[in-house]
C-alpha atoms as a PDB file:
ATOM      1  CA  UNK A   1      90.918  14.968  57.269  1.00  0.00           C
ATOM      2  CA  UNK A   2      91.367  16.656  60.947  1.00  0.00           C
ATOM      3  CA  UNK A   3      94.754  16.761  60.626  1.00  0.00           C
ATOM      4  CA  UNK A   4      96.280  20.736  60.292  1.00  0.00           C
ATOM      5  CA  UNK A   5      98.342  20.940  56.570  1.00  0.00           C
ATOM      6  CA  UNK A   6     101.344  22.302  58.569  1.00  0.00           C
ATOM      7  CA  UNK A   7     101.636  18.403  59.604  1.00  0.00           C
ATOM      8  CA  UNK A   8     102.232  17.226  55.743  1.00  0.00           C
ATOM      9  CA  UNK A   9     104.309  20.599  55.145  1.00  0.00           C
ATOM     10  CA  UNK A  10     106.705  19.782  58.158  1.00  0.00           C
ATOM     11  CA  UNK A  11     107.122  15.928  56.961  1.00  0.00           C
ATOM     12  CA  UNK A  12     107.855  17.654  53.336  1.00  0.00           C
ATOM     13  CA  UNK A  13     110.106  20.232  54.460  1.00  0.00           C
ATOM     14  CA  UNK A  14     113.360  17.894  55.199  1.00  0.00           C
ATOM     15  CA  UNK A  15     113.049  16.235  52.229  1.00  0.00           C
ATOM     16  CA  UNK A  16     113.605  19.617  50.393  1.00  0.00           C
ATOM     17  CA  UNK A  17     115.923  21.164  52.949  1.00  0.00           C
ATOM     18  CA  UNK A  18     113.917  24.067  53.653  1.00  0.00           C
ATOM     19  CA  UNK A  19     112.072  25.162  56.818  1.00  0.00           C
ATOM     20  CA  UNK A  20     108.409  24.107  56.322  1.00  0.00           C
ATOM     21  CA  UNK A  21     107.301  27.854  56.780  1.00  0.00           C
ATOM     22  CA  UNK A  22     108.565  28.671  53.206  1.00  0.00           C
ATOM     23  CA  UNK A  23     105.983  26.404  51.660  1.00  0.00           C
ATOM     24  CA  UNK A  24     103.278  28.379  50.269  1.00  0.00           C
ATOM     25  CA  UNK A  25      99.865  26.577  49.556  1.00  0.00           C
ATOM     26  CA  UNK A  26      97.036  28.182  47.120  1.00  0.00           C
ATOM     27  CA  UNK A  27      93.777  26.664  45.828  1.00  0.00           C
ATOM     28  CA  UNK A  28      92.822  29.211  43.210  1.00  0.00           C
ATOM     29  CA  UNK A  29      95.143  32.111  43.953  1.00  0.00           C
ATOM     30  CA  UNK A  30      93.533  32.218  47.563  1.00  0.00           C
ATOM     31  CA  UNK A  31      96.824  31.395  49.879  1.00  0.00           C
ATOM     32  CA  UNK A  32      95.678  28.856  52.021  1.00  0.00           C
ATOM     33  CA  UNK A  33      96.225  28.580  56.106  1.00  0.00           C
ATOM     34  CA  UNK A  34      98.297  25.381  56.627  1.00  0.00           C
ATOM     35  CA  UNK A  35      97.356  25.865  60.040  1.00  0.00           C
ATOM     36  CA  UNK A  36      93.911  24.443  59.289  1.00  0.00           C
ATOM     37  CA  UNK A  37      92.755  21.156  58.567  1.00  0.00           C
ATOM     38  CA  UNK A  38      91.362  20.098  55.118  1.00  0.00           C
ATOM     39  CA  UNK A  39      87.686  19.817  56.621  1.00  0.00           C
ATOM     40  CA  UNK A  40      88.079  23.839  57.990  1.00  0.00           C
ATOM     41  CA  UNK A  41      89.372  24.941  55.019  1.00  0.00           C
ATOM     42  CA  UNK A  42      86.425  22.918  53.361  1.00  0.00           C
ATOM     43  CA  UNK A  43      88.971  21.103  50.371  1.00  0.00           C
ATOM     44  CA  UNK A  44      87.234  17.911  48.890  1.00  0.00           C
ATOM     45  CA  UNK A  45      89.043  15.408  46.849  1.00  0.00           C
ATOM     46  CA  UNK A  46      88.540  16.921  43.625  1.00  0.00           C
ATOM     47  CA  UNK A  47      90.473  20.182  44.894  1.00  0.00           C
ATOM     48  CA  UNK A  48      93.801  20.745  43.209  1.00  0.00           C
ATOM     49  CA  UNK A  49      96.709  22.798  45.631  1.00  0.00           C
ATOM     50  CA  UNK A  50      99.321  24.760  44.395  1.00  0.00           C
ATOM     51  CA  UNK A  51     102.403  24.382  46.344  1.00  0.00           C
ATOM     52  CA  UNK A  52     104.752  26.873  45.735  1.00  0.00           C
ATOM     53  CA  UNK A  53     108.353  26.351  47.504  1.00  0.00           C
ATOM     54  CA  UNK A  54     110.763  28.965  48.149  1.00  0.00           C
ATOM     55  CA  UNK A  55     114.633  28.367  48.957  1.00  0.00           C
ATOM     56  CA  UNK A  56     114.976  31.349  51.769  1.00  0.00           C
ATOM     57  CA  UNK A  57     114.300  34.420  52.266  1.00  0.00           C
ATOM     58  CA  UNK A  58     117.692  36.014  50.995  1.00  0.00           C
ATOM     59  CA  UNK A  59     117.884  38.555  47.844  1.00  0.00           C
ATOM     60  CA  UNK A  60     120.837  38.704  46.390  1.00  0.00           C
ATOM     61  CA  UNK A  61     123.215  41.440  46.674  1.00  0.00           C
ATOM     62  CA  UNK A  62     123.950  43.649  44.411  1.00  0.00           C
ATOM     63  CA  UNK A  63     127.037  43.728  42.384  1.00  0.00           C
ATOM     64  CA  UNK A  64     128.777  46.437  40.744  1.00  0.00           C
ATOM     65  CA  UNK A  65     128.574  46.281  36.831  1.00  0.00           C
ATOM     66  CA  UNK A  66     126.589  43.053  36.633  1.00  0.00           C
ATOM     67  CA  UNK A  67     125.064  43.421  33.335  1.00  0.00           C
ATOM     68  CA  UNK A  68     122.180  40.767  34.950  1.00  0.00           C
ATOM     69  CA  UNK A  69     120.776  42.800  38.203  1.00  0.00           C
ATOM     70  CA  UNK A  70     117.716  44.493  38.145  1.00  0.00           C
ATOM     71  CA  UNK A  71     116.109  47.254  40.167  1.00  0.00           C
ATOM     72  CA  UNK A  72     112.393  46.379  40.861  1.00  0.00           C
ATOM     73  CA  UNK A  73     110.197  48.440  42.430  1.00  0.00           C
ATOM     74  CA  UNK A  74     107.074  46.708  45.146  1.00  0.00           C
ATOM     75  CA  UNK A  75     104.310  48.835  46.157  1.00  0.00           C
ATOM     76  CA  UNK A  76     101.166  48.287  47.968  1.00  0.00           C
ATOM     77  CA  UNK A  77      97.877  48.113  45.734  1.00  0.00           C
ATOM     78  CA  UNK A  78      96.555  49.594  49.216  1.00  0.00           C
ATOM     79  CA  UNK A  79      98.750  52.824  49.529  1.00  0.00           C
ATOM     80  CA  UNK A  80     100.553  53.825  46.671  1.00  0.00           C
ATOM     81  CA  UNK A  81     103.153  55.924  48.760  1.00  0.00           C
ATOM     82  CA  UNK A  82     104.197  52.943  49.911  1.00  0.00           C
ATOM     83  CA  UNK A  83     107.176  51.219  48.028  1.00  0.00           C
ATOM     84  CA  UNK A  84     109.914  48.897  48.298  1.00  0.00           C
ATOM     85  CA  UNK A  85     113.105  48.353  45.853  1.00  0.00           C
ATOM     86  CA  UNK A  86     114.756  45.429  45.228  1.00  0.00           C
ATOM     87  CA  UNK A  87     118.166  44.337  43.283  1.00  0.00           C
ATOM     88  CA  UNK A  88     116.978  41.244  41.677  1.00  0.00           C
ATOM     89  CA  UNK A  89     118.730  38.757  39.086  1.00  0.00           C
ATOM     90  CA  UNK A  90     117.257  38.653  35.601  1.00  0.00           C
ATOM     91  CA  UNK A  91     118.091  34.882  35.570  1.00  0.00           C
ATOM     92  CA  UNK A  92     116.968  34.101  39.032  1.00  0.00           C
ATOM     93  CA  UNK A  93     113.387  32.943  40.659  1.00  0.00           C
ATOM     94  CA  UNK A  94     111.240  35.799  41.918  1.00  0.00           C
ATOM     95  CA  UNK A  95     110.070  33.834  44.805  1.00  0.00           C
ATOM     96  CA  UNK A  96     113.034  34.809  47.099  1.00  0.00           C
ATOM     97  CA  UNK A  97     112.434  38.397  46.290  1.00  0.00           C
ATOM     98  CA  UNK A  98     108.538  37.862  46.456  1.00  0.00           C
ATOM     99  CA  UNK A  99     109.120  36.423  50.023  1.00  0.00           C
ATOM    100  CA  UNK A 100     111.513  39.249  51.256  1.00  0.00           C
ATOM    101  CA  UNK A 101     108.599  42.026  50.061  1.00  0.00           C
ATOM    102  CA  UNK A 102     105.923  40.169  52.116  1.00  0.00           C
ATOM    103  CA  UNK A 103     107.952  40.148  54.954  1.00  0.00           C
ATOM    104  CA  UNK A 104     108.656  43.601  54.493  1.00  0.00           C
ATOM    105  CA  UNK A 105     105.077  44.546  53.979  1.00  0.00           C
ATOM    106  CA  UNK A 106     104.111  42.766  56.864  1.00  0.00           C
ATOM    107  CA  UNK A 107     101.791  40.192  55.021  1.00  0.00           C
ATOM    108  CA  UNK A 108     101.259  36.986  55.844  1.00  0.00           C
ATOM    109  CA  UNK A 109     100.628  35.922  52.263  1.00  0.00           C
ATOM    110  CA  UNK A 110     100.114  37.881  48.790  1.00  0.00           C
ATOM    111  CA  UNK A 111     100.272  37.945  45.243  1.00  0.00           C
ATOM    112  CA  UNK A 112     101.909  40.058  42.690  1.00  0.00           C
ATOM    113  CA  UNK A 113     100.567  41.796  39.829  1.00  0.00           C
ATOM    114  CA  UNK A 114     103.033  43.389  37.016  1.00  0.00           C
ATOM    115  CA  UNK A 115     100.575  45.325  34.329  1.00  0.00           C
ATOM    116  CA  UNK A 116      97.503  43.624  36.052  1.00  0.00           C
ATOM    117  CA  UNK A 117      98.641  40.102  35.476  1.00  0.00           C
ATOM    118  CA  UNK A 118      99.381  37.987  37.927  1.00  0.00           C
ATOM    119  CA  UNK A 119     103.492  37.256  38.619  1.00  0.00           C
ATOM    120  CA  UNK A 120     104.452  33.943  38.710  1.00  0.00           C
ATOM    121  CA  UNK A 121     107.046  33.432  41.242  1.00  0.00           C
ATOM    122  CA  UNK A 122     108.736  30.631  39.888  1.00  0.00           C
ATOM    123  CA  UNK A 123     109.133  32.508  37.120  1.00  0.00           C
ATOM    124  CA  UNK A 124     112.554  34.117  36.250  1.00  0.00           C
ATOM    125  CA  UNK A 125     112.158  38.655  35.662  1.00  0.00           C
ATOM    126  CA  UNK A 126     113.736  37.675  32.314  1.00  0.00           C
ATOM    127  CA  UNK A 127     111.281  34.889  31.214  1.00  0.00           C
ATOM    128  CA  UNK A 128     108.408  37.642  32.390  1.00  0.00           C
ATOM    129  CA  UNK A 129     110.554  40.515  30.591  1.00  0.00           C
ATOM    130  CA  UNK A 130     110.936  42.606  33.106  1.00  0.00           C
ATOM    131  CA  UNK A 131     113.071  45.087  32.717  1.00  0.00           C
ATOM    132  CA  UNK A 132     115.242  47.899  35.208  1.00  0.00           C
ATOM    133  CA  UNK A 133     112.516  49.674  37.341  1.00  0.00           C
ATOM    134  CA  UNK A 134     109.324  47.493  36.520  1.00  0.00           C
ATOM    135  CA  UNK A 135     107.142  48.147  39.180  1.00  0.00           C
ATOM    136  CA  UNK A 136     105.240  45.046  40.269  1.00  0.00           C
ATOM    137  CA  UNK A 137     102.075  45.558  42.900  1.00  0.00           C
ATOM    138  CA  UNK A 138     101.598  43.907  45.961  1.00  0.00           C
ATOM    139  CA  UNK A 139      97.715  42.809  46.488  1.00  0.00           C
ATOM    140  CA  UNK A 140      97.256  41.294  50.343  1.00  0.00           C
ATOM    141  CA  UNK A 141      95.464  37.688  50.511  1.00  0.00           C
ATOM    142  CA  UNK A 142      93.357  36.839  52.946  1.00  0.00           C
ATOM    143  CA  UNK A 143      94.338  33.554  54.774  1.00  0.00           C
ATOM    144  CA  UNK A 144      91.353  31.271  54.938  1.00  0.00           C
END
């Protein structure tokens, strides 16, 4: 149980085809350092990890008169002057978009809140009925 998590993440990642830095690991919405071994992070058997796996960091582009795309609006729970927009498909995962904001936030890890519930981002902006300039909020997570 010395062994870092990045170890398991970077014998998972070829098997999806994705670089092992887009896994995302959380143990009761608290993102988890992979860096760290189970025994640091303190994780006993009975602990239950969400993985959550993204397929790259790329949003789509928009496209002229594509009844689908989106405009959603990101800003920071900890400065509300400071926003982000983002062309998203309705029938699409949020977890590339989700992964482009927290790069362009600058956070290692974070959740998202639409209405003060927590955004799922496997979940699809249609199957969470969002509509054309939801704003969604951006809540840093500390990494253990």
């Amino acid at each position: 149980m010395d062994t870092a998590l990045k170890t398991v993440l970077d014998h998972l990642a070829p098997h999806y085809n994705i670089e092992p830095e887009l896994f995302i690991l959380q143990l009761n919405d608290e993102t988890l350092d992979s860096n760290k071994s189970p025994l640091q992070l303190g994780l006993t058997v009975v602990d239950i990890i969400d993985v959550l796996v993204g397929t790259g960091p790329q949003v789509p582009a928009p496209q002229p008169n594509n009844p689908n795309m989106i405009k959603l609006k990101v800003q920071s729970t900890q400065s509300r002057n400071r926003s982000r927009e983002y062309q998203v498909d309705k029938t699409q995962r949020l977890i590339e978009c989700l992964y482009q904001a927290c790069k362009d936030f600058g956070y290692a890890a974070a959740k998202f809140l639409f209405d003060g519930e927590t955004v799922e981002p496997s979940k699809t902006p249609q199957q969470l009925e969002l509509e054309d300039d939801d704003c969604l909020d951006i809540v840093e997570l500390n990494i253990n």
